[in-house]
C-alpha atoms as a PDB file:
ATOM      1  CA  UNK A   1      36.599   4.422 -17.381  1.00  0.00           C
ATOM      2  CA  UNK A   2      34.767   2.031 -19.146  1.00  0.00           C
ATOM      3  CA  UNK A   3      35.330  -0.822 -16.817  1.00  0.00           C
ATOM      4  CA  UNK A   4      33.756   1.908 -13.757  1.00  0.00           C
ATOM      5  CA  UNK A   5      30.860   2.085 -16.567  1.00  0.00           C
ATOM      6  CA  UNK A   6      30.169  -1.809 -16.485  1.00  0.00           C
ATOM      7  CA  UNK A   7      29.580  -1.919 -12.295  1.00  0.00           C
ATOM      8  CA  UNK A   8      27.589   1.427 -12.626  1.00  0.00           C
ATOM      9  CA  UNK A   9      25.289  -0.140 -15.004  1.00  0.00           C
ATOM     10  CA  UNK A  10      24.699  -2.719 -12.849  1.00  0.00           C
ATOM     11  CA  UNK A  11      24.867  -0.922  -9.947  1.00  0.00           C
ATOM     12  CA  UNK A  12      22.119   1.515 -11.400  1.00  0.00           C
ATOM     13  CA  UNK A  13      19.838  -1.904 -12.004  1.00  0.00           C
ATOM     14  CA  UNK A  14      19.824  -3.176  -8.645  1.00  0.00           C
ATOM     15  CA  UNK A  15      19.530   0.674  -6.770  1.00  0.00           C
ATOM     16  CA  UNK A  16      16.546   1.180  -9.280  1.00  0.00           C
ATOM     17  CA  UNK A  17      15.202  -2.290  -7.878  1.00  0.00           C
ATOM     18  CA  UNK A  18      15.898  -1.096  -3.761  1.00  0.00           C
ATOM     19  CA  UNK A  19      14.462   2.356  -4.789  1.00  0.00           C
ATOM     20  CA  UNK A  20      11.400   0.876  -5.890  1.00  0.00           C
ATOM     21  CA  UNK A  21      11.070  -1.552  -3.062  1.00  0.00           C
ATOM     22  CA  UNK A  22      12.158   1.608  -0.865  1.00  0.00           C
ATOM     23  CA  UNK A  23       8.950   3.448  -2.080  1.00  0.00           C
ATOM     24  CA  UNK A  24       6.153   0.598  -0.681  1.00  0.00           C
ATOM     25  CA  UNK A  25       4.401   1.548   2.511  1.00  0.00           C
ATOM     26  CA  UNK A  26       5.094  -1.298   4.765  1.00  0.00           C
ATOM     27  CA  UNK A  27       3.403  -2.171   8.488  1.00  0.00           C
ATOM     28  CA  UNK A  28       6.577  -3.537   9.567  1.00  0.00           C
ATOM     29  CA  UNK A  29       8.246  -0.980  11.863  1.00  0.00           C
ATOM     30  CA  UNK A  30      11.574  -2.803  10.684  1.00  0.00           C
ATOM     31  CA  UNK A  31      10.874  -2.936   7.455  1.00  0.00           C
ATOM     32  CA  UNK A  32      10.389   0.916   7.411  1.00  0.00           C
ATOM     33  CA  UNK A  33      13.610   1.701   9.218  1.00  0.00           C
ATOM     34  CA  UNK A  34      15.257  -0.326   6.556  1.00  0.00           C
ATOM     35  CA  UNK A  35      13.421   1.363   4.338  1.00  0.00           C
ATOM     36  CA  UNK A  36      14.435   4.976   5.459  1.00  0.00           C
ATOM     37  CA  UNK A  37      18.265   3.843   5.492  1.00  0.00           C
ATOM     38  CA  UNK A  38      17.845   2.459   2.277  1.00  0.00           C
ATOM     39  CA  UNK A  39      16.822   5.745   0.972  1.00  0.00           C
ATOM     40  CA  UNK A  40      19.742   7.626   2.709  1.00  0.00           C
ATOM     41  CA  UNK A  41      22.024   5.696   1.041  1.00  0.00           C
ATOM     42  CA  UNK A  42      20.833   6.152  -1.765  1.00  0.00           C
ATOM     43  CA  UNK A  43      20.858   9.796  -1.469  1.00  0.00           C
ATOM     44  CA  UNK A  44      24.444   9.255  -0.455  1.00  0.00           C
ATOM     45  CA  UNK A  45      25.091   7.452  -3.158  1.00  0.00           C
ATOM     46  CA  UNK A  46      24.032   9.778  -5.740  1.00  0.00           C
ATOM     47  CA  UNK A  47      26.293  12.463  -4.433  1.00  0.00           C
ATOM     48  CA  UNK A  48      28.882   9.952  -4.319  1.00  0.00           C
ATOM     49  CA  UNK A  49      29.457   9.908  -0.627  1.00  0.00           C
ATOM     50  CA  UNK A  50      30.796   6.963  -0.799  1.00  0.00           C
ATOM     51  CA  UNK A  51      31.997   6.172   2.897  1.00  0.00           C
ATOM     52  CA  UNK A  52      28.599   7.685   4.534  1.00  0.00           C
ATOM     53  CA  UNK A  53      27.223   5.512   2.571  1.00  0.00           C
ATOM     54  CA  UNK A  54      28.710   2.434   3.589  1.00  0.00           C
ATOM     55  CA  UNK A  55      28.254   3.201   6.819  1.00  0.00           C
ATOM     56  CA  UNK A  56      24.352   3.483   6.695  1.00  0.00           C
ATOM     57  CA  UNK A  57      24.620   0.698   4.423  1.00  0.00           C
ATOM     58  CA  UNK A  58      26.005  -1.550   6.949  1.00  0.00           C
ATOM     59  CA  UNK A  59      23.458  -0.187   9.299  1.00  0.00           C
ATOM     60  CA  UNK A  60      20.542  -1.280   7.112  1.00  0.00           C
ATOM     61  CA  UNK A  61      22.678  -4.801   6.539  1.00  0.00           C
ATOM     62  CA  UNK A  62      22.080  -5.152  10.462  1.00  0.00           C
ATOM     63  CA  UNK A  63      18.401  -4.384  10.625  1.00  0.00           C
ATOM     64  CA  UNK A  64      17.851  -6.721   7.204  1.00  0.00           C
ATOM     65  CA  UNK A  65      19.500  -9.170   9.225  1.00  0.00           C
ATOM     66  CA  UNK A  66      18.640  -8.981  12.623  1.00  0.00           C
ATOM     67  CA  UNK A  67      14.659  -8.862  11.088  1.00  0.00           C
ATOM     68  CA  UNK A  68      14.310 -10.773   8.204  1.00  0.00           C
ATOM     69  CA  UNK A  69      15.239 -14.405   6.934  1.00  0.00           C
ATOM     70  CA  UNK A  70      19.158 -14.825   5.436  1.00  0.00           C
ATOM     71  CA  UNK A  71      17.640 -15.217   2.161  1.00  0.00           C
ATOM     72  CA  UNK A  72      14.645 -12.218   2.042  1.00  0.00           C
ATOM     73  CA  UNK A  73      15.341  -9.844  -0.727  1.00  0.00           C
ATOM     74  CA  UNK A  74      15.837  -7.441   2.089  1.00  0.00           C
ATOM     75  CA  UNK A  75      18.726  -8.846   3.554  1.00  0.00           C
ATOM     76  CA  UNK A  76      20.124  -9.591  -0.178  1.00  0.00           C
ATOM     77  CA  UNK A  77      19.460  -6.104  -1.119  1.00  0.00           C
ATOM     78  CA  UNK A  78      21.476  -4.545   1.510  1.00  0.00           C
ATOM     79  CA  UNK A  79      24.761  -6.930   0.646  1.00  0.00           C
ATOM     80  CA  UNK A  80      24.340  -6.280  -2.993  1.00  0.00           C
ATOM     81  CA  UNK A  81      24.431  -2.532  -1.984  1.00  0.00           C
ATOM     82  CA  UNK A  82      27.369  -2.643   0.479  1.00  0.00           C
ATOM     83  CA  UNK A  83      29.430  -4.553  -1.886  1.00  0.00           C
ATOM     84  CA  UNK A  84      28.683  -2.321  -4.586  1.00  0.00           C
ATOM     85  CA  UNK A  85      29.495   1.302  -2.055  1.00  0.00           C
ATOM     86  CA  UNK A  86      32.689  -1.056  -1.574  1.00  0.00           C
ATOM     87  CA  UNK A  87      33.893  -1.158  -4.499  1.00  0.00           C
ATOM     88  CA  UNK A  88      33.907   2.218  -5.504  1.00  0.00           C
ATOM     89  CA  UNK A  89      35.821   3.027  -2.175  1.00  0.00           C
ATOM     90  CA  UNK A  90      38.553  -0.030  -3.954  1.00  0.00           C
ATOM     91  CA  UNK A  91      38.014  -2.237  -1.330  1.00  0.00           C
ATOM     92  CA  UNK A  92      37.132  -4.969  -3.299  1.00  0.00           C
ATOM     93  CA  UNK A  93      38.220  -7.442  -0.445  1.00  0.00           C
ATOM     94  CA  UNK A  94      34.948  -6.835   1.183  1.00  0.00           C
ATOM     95  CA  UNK A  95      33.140  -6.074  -2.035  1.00  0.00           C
ATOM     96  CA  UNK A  96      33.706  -9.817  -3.152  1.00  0.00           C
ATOM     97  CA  UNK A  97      32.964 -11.474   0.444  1.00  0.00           C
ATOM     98  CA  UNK A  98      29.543  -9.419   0.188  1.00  0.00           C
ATOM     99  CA  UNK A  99      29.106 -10.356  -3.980  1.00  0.00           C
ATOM    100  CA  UNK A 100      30.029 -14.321  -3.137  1.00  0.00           C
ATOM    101  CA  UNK A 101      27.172 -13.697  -0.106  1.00  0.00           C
ATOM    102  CA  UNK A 102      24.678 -11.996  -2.887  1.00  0.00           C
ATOM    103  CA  UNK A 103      25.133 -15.118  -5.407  1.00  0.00           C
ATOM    104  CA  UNK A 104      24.339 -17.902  -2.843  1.00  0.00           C
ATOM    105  CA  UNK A 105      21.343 -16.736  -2.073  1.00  0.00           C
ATOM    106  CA  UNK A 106      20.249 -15.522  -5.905  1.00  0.00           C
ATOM    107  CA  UNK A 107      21.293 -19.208  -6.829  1.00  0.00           C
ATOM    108  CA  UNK A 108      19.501 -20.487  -3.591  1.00  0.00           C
ATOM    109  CA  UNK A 109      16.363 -18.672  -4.073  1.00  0.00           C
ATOM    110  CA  UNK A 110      16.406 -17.938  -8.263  1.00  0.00           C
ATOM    111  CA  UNK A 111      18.149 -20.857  -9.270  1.00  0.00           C
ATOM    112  CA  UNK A 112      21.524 -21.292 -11.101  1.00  0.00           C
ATOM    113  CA  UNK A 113      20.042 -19.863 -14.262  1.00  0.00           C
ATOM    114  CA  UNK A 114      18.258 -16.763 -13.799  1.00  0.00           C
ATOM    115  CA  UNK A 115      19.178 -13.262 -15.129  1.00  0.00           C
ATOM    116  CA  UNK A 116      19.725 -11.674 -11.661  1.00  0.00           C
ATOM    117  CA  UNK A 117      22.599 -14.633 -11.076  1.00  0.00           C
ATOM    118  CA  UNK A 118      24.290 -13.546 -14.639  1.00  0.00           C
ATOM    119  CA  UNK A 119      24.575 -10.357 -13.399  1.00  0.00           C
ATOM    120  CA  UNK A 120      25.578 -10.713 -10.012  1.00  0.00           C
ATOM    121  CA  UNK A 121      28.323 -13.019 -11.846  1.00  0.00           C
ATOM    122  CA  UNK A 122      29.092 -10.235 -13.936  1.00  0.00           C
ATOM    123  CA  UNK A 123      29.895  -8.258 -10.355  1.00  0.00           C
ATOM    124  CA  UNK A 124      32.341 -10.583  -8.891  1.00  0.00           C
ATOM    125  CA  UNK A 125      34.084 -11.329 -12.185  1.00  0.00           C
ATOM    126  CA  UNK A 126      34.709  -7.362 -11.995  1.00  0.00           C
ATOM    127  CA  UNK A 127      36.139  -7.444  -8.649  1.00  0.00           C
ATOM    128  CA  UNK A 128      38.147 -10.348  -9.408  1.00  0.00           C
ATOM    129  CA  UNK A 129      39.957  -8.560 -12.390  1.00  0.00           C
ATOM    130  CA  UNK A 130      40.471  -5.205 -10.217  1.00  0.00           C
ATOM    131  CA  UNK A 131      42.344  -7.586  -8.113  1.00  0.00           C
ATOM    132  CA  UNK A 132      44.158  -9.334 -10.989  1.00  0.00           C
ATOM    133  CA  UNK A 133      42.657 -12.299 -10.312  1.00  0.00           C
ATOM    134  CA  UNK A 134      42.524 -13.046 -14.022  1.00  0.00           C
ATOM    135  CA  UNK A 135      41.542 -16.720 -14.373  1.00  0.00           C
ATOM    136  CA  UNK A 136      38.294 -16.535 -11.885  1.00  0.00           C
ATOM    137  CA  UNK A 137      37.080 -13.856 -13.194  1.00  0.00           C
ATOM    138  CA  UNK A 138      37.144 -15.348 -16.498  1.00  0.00           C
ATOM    139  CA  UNK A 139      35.064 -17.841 -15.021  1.00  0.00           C
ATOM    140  CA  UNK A 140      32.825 -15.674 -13.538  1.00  0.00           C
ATOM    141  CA  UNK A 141      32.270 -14.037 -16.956  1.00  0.00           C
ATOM    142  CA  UNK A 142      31.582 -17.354 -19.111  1.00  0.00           C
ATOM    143  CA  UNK A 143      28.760 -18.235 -16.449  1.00  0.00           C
ATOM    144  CA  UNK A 144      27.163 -14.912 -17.035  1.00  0.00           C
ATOM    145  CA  UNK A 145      27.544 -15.182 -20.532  1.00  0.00           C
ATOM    146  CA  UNK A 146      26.386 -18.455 -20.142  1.00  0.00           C
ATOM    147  CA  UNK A 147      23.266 -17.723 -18.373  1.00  0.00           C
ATOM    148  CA  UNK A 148      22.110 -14.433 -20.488  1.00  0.00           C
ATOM    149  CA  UNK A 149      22.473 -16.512 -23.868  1.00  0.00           C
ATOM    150  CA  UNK A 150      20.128 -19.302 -22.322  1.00  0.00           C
ATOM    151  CA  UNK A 151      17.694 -16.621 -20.807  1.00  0.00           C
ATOM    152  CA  UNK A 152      17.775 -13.835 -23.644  1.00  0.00           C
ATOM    153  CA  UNK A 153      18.934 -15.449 -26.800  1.00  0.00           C
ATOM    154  CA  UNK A 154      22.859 -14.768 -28.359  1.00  0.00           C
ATOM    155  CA  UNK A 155      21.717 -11.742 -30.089  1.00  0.00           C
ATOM    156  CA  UNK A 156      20.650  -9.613 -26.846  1.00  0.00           C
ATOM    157  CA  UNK A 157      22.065  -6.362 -25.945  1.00  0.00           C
ATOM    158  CA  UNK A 158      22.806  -8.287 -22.056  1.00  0.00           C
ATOM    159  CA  UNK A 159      25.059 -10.939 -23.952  1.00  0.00           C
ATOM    160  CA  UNK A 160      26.663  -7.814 -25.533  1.00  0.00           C
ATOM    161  CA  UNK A 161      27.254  -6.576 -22.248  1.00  0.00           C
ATOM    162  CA  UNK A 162      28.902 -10.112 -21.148  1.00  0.00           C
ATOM    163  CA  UNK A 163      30.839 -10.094 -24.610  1.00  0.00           C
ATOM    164  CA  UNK A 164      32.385  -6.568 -23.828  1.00  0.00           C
ATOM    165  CA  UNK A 165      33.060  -7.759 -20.401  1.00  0.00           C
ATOM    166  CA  UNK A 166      35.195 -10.715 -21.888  1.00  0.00           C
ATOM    167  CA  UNK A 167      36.950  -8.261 -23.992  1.00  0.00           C
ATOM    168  CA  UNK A 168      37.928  -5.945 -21.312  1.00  0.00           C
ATOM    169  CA  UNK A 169      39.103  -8.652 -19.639  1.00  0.00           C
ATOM    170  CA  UNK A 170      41.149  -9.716 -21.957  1.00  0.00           C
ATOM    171  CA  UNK A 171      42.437  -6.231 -22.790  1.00  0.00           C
ATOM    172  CA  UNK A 172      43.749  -6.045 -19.158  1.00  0.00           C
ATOM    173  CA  UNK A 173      45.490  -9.004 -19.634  1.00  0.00           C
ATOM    174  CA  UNK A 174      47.253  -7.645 -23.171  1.00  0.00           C
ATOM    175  CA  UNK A 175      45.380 -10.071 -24.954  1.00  0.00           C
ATOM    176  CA  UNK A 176      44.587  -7.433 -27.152  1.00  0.00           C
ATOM    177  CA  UNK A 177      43.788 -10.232 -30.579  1.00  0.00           C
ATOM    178  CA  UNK A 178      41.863 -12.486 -28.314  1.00  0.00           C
ATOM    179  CA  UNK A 179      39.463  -9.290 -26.625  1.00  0.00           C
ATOM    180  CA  UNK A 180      39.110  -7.746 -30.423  1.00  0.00           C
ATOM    181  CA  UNK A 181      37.014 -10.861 -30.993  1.00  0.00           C
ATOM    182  CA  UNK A 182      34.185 -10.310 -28.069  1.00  0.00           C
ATOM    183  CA  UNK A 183      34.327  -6.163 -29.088  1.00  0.00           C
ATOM    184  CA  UNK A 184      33.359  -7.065 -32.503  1.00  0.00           C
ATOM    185  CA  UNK A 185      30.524  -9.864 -31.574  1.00  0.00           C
ATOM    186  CA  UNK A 186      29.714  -7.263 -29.162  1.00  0.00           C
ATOM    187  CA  UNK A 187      29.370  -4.071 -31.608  1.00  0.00           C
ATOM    188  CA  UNK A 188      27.487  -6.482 -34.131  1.00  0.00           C
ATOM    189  CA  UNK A 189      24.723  -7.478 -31.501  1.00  0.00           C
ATOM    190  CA  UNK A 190      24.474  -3.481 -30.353  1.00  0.00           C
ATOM    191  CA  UNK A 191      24.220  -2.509 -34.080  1.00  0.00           C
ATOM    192  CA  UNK A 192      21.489  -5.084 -34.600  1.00  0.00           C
ATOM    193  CA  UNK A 193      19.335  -4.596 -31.782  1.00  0.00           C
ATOM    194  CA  UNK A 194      20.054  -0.442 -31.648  1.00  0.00           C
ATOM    195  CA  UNK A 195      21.060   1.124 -34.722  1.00  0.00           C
ATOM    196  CA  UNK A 196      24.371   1.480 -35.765  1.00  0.00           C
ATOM    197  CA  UNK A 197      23.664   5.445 -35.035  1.00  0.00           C
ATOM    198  CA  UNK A 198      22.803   5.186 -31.263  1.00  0.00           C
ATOM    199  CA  UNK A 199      25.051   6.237 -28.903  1.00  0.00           C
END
């Protein structure tokens, strides 16, 4: 459950960040039937129709990239979206072609370091343990934790997110003594920054 929490977080960030694009007029007859898909899937989404989803997903993946430049926030936008609908299908396969897509152009057009490359690291290193690939998604993790300790401090609630992450990871691994470690570091930051009453 919690590990379904973790991509649903950051799931919830970047369809907040669509929705909002989603809601500007644009002159671009393109751009508005993006737009309108865009908005269907999210509807989709939120009733967790899943496979519609995808498909009007894809859809708005062709128009992003039959109109726009590989790396506008359009065409990124619509792979970050498809990858997510893909992985709550379990087809993480396609989920991590579509994720590895998402980070080349963050890193391309963000740079290595920025928030929005932590988290899409954060993505992949999820797929990557669904699939048991243990040892790149620990990789995947240490760059995000990496990243959000450089961009927010070691004391942020994101780097408690990472921390978790690590721990989780470790937990599916039976590494139960090594995970305790990042749940604790984790709990402290939450504590600090929240309350040790919030929920």
């Amino acid at each position: 459950m919690i590990k379904v929490k973790v991509m649903r977080t950051s799931a919830r960030v970047f369809l907040l960040v669509v929705l909002v694009l989603s809601c500007t007029v644009s002159i671009y007859p393109q751009e508005a039937l993006w737009n309108e898909l865009i908005i269907k899937v999210l509807t989709l989404y939120h009733v967790r129709r899943y496979s519609e989803a995808a498909q009007v997903a894809e859809e708005a993946l062709a128009v992003a990239e039959n109109s726009f430049a590989p790396s506008h926030p359009n065409v990124m936008e619509s792979l970050n979206i498809l990858a997510i609908l893909y992985y709550c299908q379990g087809e993480y396969g396609k989920a991590e072609l579509l994720f590895e897509r998402v980070l080349t152009i963050l890193e391309r057009t963000l740079g290595t370091s920025h928030p929005n490359v932590a988290a899409c690291f954060n993505n992949l290193a999820e797929i990557y343990r669904e699939q048991g690939k243990y040892a790149e998604a620990e990789v995947s993790y240490k760059f995000a934790l990496a990243i959000d300790e450089e961009a927010f401090g070691k004391n942020h609630p994101e780097v408690a997110t990472d921390l978790n992450n690590m721990g989780l990871l470790y937990c599916s691994q039976g590494e139960y003594i090594r995970a305790e470690g990042f749940f604790k570091r984790a709990l402290a930051i939450r504590e600090k920054a929240l309350g040790k009453d919030h929920p």
